[in-house]
C-alpha atoms as a PDB file:
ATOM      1  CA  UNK A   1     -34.622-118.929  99.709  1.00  0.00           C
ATOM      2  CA  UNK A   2     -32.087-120.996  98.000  1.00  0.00           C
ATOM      3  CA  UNK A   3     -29.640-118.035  97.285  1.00  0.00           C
ATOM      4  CA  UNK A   4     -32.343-117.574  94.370  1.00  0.00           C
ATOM      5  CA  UNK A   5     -34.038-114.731  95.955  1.00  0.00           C
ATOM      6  CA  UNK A   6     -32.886-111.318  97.667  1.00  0.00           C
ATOM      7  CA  UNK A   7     -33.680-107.962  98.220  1.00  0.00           C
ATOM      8  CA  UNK A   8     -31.258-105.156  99.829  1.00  0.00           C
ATOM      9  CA  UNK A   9     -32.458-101.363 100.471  1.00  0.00           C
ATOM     10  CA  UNK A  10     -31.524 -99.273  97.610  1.00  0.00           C
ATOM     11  CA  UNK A  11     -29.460 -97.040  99.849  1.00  0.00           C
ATOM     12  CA  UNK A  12     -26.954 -99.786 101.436  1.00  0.00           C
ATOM     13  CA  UNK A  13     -26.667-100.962  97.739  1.00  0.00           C
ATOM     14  CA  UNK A  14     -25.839 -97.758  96.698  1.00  0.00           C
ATOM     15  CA  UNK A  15     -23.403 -97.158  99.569  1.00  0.00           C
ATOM     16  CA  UNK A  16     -20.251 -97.159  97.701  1.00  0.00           C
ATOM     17  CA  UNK A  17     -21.800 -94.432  94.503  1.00  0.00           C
ATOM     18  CA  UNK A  18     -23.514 -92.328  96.932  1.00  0.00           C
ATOM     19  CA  UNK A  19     -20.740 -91.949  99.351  1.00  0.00           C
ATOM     20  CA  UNK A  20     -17.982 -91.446  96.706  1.00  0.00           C
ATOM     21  CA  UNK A  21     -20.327 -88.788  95.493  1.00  0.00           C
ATOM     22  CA  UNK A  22     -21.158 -87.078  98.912  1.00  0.00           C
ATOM     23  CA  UNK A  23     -17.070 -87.067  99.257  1.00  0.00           C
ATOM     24  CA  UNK A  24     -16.386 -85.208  95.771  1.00  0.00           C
ATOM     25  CA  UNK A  25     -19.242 -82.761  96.394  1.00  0.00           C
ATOM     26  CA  UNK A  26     -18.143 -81.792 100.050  1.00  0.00           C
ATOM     27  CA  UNK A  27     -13.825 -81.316  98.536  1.00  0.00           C
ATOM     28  CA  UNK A  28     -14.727 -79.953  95.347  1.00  0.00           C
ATOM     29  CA  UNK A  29     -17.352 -77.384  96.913  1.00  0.00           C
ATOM     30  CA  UNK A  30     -17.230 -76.918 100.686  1.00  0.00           C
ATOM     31  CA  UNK A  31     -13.691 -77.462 102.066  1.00  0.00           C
ATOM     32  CA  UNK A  32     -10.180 -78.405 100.843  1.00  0.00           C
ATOM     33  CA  UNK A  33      -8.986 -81.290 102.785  1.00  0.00           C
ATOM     34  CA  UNK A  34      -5.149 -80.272 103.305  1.00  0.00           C
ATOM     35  CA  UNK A  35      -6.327 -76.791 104.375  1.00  0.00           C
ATOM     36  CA  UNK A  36      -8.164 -78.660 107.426  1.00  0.00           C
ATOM     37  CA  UNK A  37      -5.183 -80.541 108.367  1.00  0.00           C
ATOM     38  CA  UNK A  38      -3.183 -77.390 108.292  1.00  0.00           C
ATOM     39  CA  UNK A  39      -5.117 -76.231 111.086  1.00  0.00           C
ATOM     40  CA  UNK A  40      -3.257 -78.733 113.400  1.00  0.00           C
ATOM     41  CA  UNK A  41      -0.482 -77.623 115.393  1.00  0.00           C
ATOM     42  CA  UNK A  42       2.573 -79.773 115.521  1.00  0.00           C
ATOM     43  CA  UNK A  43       3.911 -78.677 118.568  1.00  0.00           C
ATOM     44  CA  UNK A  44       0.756 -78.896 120.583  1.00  0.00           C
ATOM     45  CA  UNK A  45       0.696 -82.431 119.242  1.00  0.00           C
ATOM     46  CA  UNK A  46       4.009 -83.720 120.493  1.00  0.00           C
ATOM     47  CA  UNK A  47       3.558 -82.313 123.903  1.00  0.00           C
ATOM     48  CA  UNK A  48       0.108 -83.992 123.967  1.00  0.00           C
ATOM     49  CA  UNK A  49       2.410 -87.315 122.848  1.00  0.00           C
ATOM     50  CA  UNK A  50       5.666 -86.542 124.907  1.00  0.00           C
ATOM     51  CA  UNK A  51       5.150 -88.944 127.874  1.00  0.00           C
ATOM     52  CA  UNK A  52       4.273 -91.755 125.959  1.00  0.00           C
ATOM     53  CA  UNK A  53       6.706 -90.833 123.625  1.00  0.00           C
ATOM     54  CA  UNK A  54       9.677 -91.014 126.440  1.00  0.00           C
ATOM     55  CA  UNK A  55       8.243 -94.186 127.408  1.00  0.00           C
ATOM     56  CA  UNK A  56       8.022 -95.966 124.190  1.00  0.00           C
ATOM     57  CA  UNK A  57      11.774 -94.561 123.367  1.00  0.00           C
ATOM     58  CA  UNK A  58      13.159 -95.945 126.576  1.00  0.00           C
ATOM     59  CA  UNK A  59      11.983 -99.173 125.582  1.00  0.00           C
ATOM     60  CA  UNK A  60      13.098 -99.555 122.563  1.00  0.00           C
ATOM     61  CA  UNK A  61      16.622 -98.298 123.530  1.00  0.00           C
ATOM     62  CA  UNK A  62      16.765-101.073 126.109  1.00  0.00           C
ATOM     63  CA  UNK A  63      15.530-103.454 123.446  1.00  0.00           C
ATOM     64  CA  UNK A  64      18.180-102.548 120.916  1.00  0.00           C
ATOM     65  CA  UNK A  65      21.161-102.098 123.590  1.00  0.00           C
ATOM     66  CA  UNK A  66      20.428-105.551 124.547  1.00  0.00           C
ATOM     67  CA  UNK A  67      20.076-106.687 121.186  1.00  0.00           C
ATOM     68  CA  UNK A  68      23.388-105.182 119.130  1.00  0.00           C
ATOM     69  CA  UNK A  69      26.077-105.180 122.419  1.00  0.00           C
ATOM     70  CA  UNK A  70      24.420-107.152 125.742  1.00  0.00           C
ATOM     71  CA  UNK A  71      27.497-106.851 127.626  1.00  0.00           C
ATOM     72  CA  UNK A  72      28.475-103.261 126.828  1.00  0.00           C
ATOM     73  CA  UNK A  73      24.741-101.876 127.407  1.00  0.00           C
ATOM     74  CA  UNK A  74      24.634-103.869 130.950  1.00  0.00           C
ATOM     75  CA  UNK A  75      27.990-102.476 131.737  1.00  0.00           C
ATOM     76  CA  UNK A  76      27.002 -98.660 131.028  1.00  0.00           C
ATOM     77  CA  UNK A  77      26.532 -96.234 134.215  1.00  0.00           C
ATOM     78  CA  UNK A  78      23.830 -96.098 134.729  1.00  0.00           C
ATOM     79  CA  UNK A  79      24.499 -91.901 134.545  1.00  0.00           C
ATOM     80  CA  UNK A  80      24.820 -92.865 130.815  1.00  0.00           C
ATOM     81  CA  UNK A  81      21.914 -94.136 130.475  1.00  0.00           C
ATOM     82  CA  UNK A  82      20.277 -91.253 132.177  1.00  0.00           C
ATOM     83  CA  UNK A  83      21.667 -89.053 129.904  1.00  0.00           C
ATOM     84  CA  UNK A  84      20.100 -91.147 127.234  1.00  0.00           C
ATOM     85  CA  UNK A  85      16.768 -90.370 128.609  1.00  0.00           C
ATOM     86  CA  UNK A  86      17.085 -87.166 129.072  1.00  0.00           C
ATOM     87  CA  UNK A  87      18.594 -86.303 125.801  1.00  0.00           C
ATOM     88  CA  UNK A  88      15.604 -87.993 124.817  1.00  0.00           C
ATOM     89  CA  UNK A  89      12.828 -85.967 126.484  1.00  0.00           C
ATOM     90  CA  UNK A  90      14.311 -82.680 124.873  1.00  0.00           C
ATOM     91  CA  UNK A  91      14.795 -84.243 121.909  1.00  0.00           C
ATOM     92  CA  UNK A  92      11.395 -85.999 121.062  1.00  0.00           C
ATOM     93  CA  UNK A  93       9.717 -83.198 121.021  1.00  0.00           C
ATOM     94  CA  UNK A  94      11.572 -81.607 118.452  1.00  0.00           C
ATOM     95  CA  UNK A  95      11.317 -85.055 116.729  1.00  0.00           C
ATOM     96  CA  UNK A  96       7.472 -85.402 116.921  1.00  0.00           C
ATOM     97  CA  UNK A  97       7.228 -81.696 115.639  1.00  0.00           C
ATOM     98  CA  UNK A  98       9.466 -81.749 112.767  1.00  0.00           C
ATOM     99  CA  UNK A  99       7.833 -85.289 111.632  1.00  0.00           C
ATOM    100  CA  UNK A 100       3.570 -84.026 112.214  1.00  0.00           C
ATOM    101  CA  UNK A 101       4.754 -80.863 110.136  1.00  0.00           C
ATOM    102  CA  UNK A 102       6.381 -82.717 107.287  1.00  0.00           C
ATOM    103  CA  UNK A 103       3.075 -84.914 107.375  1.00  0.00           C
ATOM    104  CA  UNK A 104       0.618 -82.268 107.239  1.00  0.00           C
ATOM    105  CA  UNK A 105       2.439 -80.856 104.367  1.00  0.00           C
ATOM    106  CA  UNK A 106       2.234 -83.942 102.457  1.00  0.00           C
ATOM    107  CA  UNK A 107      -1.289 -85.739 104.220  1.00  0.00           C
ATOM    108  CA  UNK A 108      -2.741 -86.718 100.797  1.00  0.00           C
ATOM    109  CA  UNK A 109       0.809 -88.295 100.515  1.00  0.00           C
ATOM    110  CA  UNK A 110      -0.247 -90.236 103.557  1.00  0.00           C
ATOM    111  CA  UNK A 111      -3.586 -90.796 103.780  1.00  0.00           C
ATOM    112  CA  UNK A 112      -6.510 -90.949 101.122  1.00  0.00           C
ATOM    113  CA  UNK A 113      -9.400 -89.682 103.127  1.00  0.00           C
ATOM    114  CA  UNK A 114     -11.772 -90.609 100.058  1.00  0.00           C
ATOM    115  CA  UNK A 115     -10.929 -94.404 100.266  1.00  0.00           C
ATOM    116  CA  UNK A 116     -10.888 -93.882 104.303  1.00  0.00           C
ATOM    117  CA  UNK A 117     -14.215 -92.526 103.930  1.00  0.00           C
ATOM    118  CA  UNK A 118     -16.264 -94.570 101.104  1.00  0.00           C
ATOM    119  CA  UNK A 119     -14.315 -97.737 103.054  1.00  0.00           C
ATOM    120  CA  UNK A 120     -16.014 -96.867 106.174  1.00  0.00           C
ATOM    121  CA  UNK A 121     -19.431 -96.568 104.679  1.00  0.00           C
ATOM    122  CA  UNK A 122     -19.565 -99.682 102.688  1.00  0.00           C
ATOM    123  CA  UNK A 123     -18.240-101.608 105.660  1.00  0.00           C
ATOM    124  CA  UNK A 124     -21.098-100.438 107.792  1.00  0.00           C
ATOM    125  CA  UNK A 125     -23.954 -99.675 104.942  1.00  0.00           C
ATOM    126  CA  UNK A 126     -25.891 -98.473 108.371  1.00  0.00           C
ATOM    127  CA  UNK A 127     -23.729 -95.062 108.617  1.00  0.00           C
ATOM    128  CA  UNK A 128     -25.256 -94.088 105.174  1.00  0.00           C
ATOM    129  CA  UNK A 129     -28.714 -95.015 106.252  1.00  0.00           C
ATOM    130  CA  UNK A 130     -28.126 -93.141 109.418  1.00  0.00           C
ATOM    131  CA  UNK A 131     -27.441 -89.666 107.497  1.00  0.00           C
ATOM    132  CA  UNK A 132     -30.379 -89.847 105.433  1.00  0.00           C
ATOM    133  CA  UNK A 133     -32.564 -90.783 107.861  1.00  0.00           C
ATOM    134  CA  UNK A 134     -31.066 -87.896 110.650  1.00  0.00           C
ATOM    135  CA  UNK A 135     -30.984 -85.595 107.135  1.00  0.00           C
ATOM    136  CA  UNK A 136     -33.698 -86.529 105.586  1.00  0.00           C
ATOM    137  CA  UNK A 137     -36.642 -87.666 108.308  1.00  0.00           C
ATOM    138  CA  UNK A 138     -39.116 -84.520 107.904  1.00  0.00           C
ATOM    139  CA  UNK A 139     -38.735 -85.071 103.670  1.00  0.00           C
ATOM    140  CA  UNK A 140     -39.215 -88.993 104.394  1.00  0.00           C
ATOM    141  CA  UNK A 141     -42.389 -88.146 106.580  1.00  0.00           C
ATOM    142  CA  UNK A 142     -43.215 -85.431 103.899  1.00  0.00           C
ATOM    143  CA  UNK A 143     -43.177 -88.108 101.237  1.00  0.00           C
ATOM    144  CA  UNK A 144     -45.585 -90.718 102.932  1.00  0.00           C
ATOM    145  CA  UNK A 145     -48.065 -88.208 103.534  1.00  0.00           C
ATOM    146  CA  UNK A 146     -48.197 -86.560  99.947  1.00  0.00           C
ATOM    147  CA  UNK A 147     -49.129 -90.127  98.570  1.00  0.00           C
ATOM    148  CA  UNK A 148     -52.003 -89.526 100.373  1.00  0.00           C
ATOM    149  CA  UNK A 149     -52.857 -85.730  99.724  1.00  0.00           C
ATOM    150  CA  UNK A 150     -51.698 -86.087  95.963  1.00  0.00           C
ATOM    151  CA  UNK A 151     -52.693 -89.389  95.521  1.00  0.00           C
ATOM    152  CA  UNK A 152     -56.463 -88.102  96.629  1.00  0.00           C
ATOM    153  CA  UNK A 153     -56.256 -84.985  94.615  1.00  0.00           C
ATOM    154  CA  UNK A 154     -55.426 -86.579  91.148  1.00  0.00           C
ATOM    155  CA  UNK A 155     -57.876 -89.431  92.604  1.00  0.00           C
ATOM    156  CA  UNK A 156     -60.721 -87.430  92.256  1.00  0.00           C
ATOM    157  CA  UNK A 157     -59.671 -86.957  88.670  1.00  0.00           C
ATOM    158  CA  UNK A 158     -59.759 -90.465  87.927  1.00  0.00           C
ATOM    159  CA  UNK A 159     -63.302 -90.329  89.384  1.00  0.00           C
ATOM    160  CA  UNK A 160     -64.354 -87.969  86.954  1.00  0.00           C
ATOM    161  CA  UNK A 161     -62.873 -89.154  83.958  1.00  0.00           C
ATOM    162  CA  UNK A 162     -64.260 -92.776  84.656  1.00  0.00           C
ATOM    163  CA  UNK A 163     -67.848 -90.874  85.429  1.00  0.00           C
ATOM    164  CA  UNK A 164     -67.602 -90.241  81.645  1.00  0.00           C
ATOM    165  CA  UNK A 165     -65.522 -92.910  79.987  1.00  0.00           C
ATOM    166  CA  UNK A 166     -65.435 -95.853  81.749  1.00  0.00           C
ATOM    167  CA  UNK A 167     -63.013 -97.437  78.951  1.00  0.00           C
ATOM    168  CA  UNK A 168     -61.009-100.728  79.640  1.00  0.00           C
ATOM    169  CA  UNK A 169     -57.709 -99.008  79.471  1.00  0.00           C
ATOM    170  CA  UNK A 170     -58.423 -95.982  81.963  1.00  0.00           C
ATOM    171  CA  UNK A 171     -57.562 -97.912  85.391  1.00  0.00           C
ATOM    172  CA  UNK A 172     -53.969 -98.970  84.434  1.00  0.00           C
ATOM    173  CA  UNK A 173     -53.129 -95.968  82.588  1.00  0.00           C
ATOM    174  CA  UNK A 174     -54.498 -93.649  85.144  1.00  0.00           C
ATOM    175  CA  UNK A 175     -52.914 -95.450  87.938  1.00  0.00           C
ATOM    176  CA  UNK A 176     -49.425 -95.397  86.011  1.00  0.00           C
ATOM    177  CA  UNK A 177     -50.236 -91.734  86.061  1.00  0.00           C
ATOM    178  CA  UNK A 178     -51.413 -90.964  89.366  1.00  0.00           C
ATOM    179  CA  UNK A 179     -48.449 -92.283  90.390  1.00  0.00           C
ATOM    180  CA  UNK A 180     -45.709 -90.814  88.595  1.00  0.00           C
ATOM    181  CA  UNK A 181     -47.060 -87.546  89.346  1.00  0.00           C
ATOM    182  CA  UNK A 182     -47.724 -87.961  92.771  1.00  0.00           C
ATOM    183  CA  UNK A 183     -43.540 -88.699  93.078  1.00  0.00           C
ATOM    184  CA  UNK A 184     -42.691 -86.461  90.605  1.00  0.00           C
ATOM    185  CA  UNK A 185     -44.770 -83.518  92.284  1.00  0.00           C
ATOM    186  CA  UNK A 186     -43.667 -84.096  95.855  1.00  0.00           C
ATOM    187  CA  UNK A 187     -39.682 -84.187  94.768  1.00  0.00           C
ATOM    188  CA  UNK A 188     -40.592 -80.626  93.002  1.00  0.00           C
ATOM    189  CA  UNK A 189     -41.679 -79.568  96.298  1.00  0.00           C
ATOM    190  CA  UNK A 190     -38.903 -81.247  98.209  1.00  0.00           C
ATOM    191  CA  UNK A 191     -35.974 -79.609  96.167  1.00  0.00           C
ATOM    192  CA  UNK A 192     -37.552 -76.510  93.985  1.00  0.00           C
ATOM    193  CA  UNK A 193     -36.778 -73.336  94.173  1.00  0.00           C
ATOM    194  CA  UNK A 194     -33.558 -73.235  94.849  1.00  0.00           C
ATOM    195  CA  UNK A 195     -33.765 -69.862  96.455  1.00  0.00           C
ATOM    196  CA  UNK A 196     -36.657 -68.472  98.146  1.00  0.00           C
ATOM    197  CA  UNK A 197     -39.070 -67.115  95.454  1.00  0.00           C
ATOM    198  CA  UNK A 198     -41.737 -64.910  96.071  1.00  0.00           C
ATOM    199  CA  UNK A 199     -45.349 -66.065  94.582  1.00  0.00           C
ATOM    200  CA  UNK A 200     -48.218 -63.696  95.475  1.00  0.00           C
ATOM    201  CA  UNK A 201     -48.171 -63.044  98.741  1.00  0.00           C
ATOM    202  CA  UNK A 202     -45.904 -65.895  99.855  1.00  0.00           C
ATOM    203  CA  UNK A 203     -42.232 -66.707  99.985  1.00  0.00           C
ATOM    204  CA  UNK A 204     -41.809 -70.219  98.513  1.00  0.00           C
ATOM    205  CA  UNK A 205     -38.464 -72.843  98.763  1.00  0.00           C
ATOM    206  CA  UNK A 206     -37.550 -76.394  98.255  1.00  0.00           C
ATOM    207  CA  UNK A 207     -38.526 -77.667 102.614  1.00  0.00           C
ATOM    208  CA  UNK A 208     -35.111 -79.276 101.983  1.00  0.00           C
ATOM    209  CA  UNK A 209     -33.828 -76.346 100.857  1.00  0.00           C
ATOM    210  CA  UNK A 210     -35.083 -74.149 104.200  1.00  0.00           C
ATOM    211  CA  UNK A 211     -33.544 -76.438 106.505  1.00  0.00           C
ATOM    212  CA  UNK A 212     -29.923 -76.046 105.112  1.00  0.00           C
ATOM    213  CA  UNK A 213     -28.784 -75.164 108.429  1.00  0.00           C
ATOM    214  CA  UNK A 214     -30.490 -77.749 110.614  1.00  0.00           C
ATOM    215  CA  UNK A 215     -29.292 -80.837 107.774  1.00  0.00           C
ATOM    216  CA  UNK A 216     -25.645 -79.490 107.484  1.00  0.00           C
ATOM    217  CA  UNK A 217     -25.604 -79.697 111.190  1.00  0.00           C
ATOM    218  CA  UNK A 218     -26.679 -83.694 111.150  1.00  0.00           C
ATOM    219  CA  UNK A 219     -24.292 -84.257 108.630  1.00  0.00           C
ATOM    220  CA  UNK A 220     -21.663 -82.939 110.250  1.00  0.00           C
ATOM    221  CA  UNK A 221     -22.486 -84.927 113.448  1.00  0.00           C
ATOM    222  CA  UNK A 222     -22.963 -87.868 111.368  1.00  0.00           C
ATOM    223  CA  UNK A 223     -19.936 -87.494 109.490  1.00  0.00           C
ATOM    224  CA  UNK A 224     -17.536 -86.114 112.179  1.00  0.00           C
ATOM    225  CA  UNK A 225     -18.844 -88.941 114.973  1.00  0.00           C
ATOM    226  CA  UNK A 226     -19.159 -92.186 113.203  1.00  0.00           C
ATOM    227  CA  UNK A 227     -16.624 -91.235 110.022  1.00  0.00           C
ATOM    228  CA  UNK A 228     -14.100 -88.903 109.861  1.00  0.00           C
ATOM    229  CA  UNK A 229     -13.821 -89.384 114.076  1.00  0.00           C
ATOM    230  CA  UNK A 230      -9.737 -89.184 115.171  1.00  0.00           C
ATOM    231  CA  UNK A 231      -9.498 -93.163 115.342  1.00  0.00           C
ATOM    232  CA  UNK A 232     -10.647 -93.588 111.967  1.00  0.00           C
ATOM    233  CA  UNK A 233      -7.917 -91.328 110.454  1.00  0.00           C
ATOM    234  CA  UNK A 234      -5.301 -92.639 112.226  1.00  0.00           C
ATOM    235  CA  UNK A 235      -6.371 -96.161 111.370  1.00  0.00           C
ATOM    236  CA  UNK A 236      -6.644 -95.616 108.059  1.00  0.00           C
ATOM    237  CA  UNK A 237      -2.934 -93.684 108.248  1.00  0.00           C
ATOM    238  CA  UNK A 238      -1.592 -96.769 109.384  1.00  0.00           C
ATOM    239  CA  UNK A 239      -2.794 -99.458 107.537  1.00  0.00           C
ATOM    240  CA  UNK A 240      -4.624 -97.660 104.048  1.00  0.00           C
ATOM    241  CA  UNK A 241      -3.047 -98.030 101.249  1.00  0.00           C
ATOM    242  CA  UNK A 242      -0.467 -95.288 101.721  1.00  0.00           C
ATOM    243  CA  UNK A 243       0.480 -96.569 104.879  1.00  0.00           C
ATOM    244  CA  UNK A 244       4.181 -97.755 103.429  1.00  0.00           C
ATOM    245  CA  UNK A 245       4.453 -93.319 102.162  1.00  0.00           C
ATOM    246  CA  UNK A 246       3.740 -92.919 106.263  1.00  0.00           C
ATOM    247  CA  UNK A 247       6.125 -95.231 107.609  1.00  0.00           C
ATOM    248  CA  UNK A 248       9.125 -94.208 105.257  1.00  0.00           C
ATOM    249  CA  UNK A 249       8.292 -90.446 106.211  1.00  0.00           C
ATOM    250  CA  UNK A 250       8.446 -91.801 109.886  1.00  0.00           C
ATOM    251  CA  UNK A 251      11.735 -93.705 109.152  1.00  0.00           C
ATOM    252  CA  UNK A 252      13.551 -90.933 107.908  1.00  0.00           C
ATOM    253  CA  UNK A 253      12.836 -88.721 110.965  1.00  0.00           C
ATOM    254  CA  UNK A 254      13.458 -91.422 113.534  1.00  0.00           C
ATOM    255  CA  UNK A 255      16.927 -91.971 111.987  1.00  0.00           C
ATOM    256  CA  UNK A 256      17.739 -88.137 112.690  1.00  0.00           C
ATOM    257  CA  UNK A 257      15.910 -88.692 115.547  1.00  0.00           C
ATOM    258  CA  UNK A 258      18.480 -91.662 116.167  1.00  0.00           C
ATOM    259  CA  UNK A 259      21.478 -90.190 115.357  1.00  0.00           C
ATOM    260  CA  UNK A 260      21.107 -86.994 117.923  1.00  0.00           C
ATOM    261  CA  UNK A 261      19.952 -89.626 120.336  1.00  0.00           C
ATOM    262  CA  UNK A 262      22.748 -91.509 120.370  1.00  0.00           C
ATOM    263  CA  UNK A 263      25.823 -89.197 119.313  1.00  0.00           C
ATOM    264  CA  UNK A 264      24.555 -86.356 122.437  1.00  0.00           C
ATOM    265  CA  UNK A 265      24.260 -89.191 124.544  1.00  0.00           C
ATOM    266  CA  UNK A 266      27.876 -90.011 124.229  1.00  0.00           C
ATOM    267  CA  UNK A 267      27.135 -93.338 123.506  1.00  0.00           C
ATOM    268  CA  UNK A 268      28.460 -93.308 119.513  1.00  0.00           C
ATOM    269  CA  UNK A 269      31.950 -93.758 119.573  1.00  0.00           C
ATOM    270  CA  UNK A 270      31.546 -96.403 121.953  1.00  0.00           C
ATOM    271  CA  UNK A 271      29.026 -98.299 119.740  1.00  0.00           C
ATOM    272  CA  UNK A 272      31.093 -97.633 116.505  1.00  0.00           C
ATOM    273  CA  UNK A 273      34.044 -99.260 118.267  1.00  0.00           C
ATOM    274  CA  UNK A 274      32.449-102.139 119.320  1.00  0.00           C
ATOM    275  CA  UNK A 275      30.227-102.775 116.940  1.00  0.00           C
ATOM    276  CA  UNK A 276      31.815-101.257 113.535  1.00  0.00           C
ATOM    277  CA  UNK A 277      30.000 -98.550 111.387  1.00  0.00           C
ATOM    278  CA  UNK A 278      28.139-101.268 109.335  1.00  0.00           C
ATOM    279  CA  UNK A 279      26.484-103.024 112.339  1.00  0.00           C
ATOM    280  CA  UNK A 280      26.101 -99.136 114.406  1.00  0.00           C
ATOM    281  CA  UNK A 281      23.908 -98.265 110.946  1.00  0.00           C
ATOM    282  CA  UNK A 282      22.016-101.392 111.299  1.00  0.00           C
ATOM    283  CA  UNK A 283      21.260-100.805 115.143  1.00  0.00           C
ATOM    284  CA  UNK A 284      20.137 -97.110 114.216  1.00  0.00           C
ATOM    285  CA  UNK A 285      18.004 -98.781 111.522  1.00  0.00           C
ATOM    286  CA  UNK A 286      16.421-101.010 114.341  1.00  0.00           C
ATOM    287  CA  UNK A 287      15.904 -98.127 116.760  1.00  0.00           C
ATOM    288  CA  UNK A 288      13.754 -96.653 113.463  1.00  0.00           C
ATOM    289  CA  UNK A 289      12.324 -99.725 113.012  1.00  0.00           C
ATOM    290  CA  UNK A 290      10.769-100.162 116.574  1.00  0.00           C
ATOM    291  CA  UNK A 291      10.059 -96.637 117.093  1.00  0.00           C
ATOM    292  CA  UNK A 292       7.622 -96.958 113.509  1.00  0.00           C
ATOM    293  CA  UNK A 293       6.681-100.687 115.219  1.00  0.00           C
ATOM    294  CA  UNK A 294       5.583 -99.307 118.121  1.00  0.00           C
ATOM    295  CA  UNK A 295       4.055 -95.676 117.322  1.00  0.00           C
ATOM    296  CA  UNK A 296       0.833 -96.781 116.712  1.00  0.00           C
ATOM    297  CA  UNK A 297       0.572 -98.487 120.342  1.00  0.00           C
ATOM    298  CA  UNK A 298       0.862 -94.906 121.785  1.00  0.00           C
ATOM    299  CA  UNK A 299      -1.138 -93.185 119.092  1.00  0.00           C
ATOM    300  CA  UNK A 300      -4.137 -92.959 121.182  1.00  0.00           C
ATOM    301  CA  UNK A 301      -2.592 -90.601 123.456  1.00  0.00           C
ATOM    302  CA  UNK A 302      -3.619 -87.570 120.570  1.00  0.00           C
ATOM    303  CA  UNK A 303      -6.948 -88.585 120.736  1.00  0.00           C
ATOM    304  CA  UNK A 304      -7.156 -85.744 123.673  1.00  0.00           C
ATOM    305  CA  UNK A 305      -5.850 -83.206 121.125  1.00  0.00           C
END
């Protein structure tokens, strides 16, 4: 009340540590994040994007036409223009190809999954509650009963020791005791041994430890549904803070991309005579520019892949 009082859970306060943590463990242990990416196939990826692609490209060559030279754009046979789009369908796949490769080499160039990642978690605090809970439950429910089993057992202690001594001091101190080693003994049986350990006749192991299996696989889910999920990446591509690395890489292919466009489509010398080699470099900037404008518009067609 007031803004004098508060209270959050200790995991969405901890979001940002505990996720940054999670992140380090998993790359510095488990997997390496540009081997992953490397897995992707560039070519399957621009034929997944090629309609959309041919689409967007059309477009933005009507745009710019109409932009840098109305009258000689309207005027152009229409076979011209055609041949525009059809130099442009074998072309943009070649384009889409050459520029996912050169990304894939360089994704931590592109894209800091880490920031992507702890971003996502302290934005919605829920998706770290949501992995210890699906990770954690049976420990959780493992917990709340072994206050009562422990708690009982070192009870009955108490009992004893205040059958005898019934000093002033024994209830605080005892309950201080009682529980710290009620917590301290179920964590020991939550995480120790590491390994399975034979004692007597039975094979004993942290319970987290024995379902290794069964937790990696809610992580995963967690992780790969609410986190790391195709939308996400591509979000974070666009507008994290390497997004301006991204968009020059993009640039510099769509100004390739540009200049086969236009010079197989016959269209250069006529542009370079009307327009003059300063203004024909501007317009093939512009094409760049709208192509990296409107890429993200169409992105969702690689969602499939």
């Amino acid at each position: 009340p007031w803004g004098l009082f508060g209270w959050q859970g200790i995991i969405p306060a901890k979001a940002e540590k505990m996720a940054s943590t999670c992140f380090d463990l998993i790359t510095t242990k488990l997997l390496n994040v540009q081997e992953q990416f490397n897995r992707l196939d560039p070519k399957r990826f621009s034929e997944v994007m090629e309609s959309g692609l041919l689409l967007l490209i059309d477009e933005v060559l009507d745009e710019v036409g109409m932009e840098y030279m109305p009258h000689i754009w309207m005027d152009l046979p229409q076979d011209v223009k055609d041949e525009l789009v059809v130099v442009a369908d074998l072309s943009s796949s070649n384009f889409l190809t050459a520029f996912m490769a050169d990304m894939v080499a360089h994704i931590e160039d592109v894209v800091d999954i880490k920031e992507m990642t702890v971003s996502a978690c302290v934005r919605e605090r829920r998706l770290m509650v949501s992995v210890f809970k699906q990770c954690g439950e049976k420990e959780f429910n493992f917990i709340r009963h072994s206050g009562f089993y422990f708690g009982f057992l070192f009870g009955c202690i108490q009992m004893t020791i205040w059958f005898f001594y019934t000093g002033s001091w024994i209830l605080p101190i005892a309950g201080f005791l009682v529980g710290w080693a009620t917590n301290w003994l179920a964590l020991k049986v939550i995480f120790r041994p590491l390994y399975p350990t034979k004692f007597l006749c039975w094979t004993v192991q942290g319970i987290f430890l024995k379902r290794q299996k069964e937790v990696s696989e809610a992580f995963a889910r967690v992780a790969c549904v609410e986190v790391l999920h195709v939308k996400a990446v591509w979000d974070a591509i666009f507008t994290g803070p390497l997004c301006n690395n991204f968009f020059a890489m993009l640039r510099a292919h769509a100004i390739v991309f540009t200049e086969e466009l236009v010079g197989a489509g016959g269209l250069k010398p006529f542009a370079v005579a009307a327009l003059g080699a300063d203004k024909y470099a501007a317009m093939k900037e512009s094409i760049a520019h709208k192509i990296c404008e409107k890429l993200p518009s169409i992105i969702d067609q690689s969602y499939q892949y």
